[in-house]
N, C-alpha and C. Protein backbone atom coordinates (compact mmCIF):
# COMPACT_ATOMS: atom_id res chain seq x y z
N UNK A 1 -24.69 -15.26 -24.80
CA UNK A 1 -25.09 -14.97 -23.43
C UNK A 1 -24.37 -13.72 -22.96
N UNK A 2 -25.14 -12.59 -22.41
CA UNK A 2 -24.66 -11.52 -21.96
C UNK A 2 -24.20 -11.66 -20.54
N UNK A 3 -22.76 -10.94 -19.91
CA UNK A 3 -22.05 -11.51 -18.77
C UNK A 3 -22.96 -10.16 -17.99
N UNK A 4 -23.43 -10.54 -17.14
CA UNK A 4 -23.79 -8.94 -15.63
C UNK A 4 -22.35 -8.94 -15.41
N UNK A 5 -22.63 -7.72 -14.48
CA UNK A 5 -22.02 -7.31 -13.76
C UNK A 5 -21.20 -8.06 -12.42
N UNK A 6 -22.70 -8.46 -11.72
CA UNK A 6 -21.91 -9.99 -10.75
C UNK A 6 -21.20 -10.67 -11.67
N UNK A 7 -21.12 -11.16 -12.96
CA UNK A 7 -20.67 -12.36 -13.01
C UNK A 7 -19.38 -12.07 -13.74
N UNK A 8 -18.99 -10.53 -13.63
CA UNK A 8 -17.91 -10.04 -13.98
C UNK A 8 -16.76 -9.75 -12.72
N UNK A 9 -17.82 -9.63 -11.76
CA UNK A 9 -16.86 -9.44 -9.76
C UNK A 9 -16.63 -11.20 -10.00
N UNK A 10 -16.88 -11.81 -9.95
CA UNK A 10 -16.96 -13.70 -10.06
C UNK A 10 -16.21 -13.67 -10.62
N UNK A 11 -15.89 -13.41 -12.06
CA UNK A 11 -14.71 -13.86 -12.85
C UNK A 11 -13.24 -13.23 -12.08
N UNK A 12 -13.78 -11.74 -11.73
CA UNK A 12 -12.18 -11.18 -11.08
C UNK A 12 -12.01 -11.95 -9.94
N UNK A 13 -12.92 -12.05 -9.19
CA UNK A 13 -12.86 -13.27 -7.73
C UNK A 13 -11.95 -14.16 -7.84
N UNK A 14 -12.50 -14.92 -9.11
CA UNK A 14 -11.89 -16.09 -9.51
C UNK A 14 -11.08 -16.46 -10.34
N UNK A 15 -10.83 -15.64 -11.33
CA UNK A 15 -9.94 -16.35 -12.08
C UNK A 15 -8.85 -14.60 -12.93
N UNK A 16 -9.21 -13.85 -12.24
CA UNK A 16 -8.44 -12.44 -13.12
C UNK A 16 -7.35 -12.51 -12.16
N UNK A 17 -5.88 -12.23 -13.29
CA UNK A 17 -4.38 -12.29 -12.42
C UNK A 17 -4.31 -10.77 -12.94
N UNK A 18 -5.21 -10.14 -12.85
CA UNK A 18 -4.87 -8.73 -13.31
C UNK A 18 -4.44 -8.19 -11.85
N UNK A 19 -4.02 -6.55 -11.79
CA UNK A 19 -4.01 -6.16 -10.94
C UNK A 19 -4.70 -5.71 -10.03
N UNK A 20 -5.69 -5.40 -10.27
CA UNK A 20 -7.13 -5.49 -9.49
C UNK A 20 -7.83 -6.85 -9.09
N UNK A 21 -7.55 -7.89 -9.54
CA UNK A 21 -8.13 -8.85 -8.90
C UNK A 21 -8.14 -9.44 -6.90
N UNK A 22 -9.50 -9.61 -6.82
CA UNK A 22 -9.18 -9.97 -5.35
C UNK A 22 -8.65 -10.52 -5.24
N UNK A 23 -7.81 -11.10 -5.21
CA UNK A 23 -6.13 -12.19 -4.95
C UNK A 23 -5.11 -11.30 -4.96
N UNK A 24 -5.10 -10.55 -5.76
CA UNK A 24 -3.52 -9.97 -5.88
C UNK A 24 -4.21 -8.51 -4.75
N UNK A 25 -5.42 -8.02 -4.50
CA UNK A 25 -5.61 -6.95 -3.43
C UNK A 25 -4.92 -7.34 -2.32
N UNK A 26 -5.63 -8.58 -1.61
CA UNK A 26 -5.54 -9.56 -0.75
C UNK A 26 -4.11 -10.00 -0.37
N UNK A 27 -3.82 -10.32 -1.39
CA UNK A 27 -2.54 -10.88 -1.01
C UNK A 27 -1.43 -9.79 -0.53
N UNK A 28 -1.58 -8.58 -1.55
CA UNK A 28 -0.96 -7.45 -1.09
C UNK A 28 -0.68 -6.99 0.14
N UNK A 29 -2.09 -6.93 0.64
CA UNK A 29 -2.18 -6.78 1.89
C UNK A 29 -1.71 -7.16 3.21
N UNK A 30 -1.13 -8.63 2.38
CA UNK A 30 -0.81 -9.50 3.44
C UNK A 30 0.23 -9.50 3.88
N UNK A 31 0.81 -9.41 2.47
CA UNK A 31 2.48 -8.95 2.32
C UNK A 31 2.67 -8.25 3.32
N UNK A 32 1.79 -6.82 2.84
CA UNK A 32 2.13 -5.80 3.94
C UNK A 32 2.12 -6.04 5.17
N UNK A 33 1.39 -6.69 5.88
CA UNK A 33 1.21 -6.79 7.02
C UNK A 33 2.12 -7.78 7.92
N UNK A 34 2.83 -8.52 7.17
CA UNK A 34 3.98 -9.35 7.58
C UNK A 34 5.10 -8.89 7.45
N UNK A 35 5.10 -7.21 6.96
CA UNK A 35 6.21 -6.54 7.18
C UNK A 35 6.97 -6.53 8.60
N UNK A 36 7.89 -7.21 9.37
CA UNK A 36 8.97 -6.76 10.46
C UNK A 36 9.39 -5.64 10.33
N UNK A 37 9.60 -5.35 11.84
CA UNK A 37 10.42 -4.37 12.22
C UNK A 37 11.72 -4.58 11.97
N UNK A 38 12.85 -3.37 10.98
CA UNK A 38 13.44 -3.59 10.40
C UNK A 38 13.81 -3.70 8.95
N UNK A 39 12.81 -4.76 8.44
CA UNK A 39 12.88 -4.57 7.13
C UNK A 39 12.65 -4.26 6.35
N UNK A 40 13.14 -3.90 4.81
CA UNK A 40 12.29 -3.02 3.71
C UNK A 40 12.26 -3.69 2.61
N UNK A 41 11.55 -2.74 1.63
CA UNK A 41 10.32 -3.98 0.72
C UNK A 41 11.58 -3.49 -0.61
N UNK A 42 11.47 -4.72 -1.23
CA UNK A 42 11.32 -4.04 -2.60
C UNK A 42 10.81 -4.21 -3.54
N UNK A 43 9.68 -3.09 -3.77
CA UNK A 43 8.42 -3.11 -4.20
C UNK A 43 8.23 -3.87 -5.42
N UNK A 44 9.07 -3.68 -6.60
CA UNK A 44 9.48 -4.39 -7.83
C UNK A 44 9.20 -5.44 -7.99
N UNK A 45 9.85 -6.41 -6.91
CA UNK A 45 9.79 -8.04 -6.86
C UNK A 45 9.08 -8.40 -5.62
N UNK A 46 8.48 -7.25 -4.54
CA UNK A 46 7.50 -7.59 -3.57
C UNK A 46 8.24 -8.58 -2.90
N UNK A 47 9.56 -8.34 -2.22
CA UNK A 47 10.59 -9.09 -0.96
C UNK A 47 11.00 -8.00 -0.37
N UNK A 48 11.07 -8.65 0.81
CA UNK A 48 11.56 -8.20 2.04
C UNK A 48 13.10 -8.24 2.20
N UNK A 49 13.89 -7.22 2.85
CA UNK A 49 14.84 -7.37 3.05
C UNK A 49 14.98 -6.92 4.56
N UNK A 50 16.16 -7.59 5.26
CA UNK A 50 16.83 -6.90 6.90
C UNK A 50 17.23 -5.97 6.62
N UNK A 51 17.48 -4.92 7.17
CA UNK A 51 18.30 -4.06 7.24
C UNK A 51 19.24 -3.98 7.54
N UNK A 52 20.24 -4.60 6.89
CA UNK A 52 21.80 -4.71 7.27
C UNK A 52 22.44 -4.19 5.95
N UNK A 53 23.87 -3.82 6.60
CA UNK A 53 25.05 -3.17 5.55
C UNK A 53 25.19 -3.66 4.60
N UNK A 54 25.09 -5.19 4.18
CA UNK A 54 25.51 -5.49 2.64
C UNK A 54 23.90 -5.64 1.87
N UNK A 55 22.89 -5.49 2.37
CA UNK A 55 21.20 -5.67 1.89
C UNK A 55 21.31 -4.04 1.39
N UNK A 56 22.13 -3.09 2.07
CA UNK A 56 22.02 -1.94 1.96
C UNK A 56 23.00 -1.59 0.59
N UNK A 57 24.08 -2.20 0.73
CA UNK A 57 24.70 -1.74 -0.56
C UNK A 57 24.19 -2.49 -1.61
N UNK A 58 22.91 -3.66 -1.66
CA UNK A 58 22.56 -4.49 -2.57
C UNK A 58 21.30 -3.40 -3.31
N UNK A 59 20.63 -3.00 -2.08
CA UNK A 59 19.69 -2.49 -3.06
C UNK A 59 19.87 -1.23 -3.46
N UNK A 60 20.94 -0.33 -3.23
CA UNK A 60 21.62 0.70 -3.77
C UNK A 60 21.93 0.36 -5.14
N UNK A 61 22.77 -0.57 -4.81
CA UNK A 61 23.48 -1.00 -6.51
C UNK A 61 22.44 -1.90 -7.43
N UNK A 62 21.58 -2.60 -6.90
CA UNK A 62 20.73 -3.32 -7.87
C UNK A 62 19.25 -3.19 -7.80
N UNK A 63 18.97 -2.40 -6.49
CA UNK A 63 17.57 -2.39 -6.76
C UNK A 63 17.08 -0.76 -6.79
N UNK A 64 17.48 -0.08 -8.14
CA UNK A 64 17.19 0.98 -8.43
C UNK A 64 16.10 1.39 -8.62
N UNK A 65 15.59 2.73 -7.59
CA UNK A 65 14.14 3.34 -7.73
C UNK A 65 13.47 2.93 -6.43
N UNK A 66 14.38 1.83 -5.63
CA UNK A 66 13.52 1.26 -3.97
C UNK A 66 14.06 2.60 -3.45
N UNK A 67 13.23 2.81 -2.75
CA UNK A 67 13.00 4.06 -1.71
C UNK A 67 12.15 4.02 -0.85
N UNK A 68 11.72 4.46 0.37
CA UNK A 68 10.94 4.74 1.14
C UNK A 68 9.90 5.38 0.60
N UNK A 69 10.04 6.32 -0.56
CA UNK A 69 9.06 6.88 -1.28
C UNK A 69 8.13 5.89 -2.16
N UNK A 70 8.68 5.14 -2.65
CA UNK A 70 8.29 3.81 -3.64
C UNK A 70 7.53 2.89 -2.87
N UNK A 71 7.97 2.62 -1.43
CA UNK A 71 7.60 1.58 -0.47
C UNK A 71 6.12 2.13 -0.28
N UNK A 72 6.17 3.59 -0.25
CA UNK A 72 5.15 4.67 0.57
C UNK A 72 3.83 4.85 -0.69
N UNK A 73 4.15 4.85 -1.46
CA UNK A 73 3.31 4.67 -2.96
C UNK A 73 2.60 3.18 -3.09
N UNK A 74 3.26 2.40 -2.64
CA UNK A 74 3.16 1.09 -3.13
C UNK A 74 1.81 0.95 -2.43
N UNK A 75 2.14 1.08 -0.90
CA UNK A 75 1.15 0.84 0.46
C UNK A 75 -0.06 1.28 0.24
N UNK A 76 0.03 2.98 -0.34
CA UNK A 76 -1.05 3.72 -0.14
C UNK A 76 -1.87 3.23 -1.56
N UNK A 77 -1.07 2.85 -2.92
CA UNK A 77 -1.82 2.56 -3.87
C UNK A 77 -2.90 1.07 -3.57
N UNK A 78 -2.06 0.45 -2.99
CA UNK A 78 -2.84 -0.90 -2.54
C UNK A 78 -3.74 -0.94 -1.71
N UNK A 79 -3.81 0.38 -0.46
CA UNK A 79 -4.57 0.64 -0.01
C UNK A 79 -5.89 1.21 -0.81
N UNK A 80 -5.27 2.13 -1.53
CA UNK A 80 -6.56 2.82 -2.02
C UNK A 80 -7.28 1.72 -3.22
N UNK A 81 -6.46 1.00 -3.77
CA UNK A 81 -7.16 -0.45 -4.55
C UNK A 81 -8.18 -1.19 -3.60
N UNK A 82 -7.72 -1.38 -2.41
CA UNK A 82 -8.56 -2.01 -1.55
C UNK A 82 -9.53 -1.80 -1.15
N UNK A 83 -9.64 -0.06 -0.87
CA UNK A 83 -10.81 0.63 -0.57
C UNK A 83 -11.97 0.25 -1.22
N UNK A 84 -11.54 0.58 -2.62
CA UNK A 84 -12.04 0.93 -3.53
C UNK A 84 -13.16 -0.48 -4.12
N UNK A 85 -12.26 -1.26 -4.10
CA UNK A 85 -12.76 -3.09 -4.19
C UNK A 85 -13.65 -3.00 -2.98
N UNK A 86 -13.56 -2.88 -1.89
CA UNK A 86 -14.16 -3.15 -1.07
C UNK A 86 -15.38 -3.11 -0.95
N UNK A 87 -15.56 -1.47 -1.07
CA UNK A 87 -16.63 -0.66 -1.17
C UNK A 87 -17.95 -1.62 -2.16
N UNK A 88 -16.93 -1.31 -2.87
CA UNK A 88 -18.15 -2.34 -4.17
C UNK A 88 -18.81 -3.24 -4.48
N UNK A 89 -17.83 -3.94 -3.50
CA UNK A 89 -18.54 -5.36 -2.81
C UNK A 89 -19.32 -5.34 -2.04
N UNK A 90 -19.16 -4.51 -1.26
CA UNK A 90 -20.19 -4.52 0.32
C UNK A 90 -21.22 -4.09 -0.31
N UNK A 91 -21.59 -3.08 -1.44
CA UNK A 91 -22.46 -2.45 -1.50
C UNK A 91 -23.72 -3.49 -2.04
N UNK A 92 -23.18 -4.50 -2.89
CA UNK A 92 -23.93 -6.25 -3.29
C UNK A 92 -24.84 -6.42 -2.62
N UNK A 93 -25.81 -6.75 -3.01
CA UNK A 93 -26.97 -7.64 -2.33
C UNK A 93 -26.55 -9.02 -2.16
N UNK A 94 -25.88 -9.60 -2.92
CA UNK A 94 -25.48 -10.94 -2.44
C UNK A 94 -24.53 -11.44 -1.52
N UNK A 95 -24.90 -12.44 -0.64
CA UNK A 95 -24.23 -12.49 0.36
C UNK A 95 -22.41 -12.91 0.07
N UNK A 96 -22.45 -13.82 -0.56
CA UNK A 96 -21.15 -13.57 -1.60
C UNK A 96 -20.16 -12.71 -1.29
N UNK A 97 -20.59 -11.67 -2.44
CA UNK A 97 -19.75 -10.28 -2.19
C UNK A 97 -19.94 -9.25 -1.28
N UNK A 98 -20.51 -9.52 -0.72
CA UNK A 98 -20.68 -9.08 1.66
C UNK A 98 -19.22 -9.35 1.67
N UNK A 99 -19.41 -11.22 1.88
CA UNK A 99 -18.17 -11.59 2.89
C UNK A 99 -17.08 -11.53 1.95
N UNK A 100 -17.27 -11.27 0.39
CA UNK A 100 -15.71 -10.79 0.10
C UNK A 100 -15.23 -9.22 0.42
N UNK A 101 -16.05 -8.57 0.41
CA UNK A 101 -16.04 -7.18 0.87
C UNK A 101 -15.73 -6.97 2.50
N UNK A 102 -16.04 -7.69 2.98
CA UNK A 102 -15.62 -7.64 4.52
C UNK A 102 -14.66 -8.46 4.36
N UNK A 103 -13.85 -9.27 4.01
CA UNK A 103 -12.59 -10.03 3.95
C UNK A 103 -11.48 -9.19 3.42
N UNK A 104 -11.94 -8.03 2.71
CA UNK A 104 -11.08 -7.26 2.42
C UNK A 104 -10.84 -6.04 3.42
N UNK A 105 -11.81 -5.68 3.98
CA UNK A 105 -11.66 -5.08 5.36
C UNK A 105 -10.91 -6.01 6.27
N UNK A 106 -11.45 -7.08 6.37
CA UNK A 106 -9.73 -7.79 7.55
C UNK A 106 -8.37 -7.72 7.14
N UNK A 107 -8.62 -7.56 6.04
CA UNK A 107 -7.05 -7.69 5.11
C UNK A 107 -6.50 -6.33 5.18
N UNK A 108 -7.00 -5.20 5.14
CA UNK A 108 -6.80 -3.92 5.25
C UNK A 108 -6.62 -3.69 7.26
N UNK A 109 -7.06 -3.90 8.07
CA UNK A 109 -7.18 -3.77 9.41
C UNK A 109 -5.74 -4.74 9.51
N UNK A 110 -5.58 -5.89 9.00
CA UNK A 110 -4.22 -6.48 9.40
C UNK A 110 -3.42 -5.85 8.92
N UNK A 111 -3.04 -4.98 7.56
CA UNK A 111 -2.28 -4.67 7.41
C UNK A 111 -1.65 -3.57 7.85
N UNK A 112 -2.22 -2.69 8.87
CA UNK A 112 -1.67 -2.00 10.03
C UNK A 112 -0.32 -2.24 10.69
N UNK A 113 -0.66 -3.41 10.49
CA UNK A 113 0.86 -4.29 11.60
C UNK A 113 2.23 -3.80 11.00
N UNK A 114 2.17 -4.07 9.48
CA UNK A 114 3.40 -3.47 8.81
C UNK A 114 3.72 -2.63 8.83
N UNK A 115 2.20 -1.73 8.77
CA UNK A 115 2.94 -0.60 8.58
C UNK A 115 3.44 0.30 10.09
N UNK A 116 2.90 -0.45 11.01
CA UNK A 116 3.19 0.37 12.20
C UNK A 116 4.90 -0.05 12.25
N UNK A 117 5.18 -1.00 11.44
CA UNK A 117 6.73 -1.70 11.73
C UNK A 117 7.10 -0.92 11.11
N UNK A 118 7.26 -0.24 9.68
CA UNK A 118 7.44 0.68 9.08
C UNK A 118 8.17 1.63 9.40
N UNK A 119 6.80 1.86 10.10
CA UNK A 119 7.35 3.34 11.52
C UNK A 119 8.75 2.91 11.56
N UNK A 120 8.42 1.90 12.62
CA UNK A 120 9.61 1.76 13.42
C UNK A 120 10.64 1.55 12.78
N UNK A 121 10.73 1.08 11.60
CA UNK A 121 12.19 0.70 10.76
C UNK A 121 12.29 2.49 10.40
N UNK A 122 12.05 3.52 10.14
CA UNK A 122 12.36 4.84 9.70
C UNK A 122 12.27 5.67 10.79
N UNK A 123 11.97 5.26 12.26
CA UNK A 123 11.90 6.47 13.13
C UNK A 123 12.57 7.13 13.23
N UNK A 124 13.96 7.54 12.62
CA UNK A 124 14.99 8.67 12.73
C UNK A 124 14.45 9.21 11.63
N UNK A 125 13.51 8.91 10.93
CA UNK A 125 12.63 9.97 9.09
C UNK A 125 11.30 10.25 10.00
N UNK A 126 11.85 11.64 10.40
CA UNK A 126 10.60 11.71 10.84
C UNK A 126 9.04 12.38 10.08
N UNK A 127 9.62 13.38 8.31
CA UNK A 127 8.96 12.70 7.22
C UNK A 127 8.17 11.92 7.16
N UNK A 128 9.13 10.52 6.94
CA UNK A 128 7.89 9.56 6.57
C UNK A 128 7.74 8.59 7.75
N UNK A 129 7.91 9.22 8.80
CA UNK A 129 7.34 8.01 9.75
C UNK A 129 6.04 8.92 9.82
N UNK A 130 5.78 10.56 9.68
CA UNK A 130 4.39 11.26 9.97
C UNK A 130 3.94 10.79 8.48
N UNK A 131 4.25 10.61 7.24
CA UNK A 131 3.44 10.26 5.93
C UNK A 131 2.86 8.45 6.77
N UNK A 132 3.45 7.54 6.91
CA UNK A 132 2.39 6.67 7.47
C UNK A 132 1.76 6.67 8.61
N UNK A 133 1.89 7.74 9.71
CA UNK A 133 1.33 7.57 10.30
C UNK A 133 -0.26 8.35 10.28
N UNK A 134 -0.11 9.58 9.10
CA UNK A 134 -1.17 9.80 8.53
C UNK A 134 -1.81 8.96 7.72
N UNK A 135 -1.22 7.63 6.89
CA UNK A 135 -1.77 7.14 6.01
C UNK A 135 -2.89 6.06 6.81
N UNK A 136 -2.20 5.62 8.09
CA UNK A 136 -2.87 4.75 9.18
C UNK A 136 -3.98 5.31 9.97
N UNK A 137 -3.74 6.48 9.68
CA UNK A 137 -5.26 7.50 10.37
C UNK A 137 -6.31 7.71 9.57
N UNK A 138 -5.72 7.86 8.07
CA UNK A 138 -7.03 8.01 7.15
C UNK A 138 -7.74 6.70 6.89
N UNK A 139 -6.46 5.46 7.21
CA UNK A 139 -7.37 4.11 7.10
C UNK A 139 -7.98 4.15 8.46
N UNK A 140 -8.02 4.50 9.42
CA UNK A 140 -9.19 4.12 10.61
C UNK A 140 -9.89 4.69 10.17
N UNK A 141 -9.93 5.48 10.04
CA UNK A 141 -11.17 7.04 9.13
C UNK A 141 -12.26 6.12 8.22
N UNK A 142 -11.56 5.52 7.20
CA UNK A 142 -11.93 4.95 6.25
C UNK A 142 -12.67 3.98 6.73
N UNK A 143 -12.02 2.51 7.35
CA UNK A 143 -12.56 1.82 7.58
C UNK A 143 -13.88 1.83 8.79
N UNK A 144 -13.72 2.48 9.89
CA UNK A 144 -14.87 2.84 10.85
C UNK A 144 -16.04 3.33 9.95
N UNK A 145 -15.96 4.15 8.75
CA UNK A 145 -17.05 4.97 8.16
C UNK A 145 -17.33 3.58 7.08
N UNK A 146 -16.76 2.51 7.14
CA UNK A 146 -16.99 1.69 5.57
C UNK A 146 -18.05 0.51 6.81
N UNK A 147 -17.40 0.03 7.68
CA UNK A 147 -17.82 -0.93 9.02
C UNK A 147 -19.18 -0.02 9.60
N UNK A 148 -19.33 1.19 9.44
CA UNK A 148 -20.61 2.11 10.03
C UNK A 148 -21.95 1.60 9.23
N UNK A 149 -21.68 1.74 8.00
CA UNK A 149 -22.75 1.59 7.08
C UNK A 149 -22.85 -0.14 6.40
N UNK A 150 -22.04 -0.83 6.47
CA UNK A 150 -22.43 -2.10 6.38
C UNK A 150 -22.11 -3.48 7.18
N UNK A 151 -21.69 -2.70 8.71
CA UNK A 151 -21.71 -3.62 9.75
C UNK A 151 -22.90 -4.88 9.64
N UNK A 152 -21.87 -6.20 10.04
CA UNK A 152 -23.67 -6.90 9.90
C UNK A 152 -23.95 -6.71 11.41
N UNK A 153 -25.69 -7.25 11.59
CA UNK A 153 -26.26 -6.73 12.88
C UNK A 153 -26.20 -8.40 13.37
């Protein structure tokens, strides 16, 4: 039996722990978006930390390669995974992969929240508080033009 194409989005739906699978997009997202003000990620093991003096000498000394740059990669790669999933879904005739394609648009629109916390945990970088706050402009961009063409009526 030859697998389509749907029944290859179905299998990632359902059962792929790859990195592209809708679970690990999704969930990403979520992460992100339950980011506090204050804390920073580390991307590696995907935890959160406070921002306090000994979290600070922890991930200096043990969590080598966390950076704001790494955090900033992480976001935008997951973002652009998301896009990308999204798109592909919506574009489906089946109603199915509609509402997984628009579930990934809520997941992307919530995850704003983090990153606007983001901001606020780096507002003395003013760098990368303008790198997300461009990254949060190209997602309204994105998403208004993705919600334009397959809004339901």
């Amino acid at each position: 039996m030859m697998i389509s194409i749907d029944d290859e989005k179905l299998k990632n739906f359902v059962m792929d722990g790859s990195e592209n699978s809708i679970q690990t997009i999704i969930s990403k997202l979520k992460f992100i978006s339950k980011i506090q003000e204050g804390e920073k990620i580390d991307v590696h093991r995907l935890l959160l930390y406070p921002n306090t003096s000994i979290n600070n000498v922890y991930r200096t000394i043990f969590s080598r390669g966390e950076s704001r740059e790494s955090a900033l990669n992480f976001i935008k790669i997951t973002i652009a995974d998301a896009l990308i999933t999204s798109s592909s879904y919506l574009k489906n005739d089946q109603q199915l992969y509609q509402d997984i394609g628009f579930m990934i648009l809520k997941s992307l629109e919530e995850s704003k929240i983090g990153i606007k916390n983001i901001i606020e945990t780096y507002k003395n970088d003013r760098m990368y508080t303008s790198k997300f706050e461009t990254l949060i402009s190209t997602l309204d961009t994105k998403l208004s033009y993705l919600k334009s063409i397959y809004c339901r009526t």
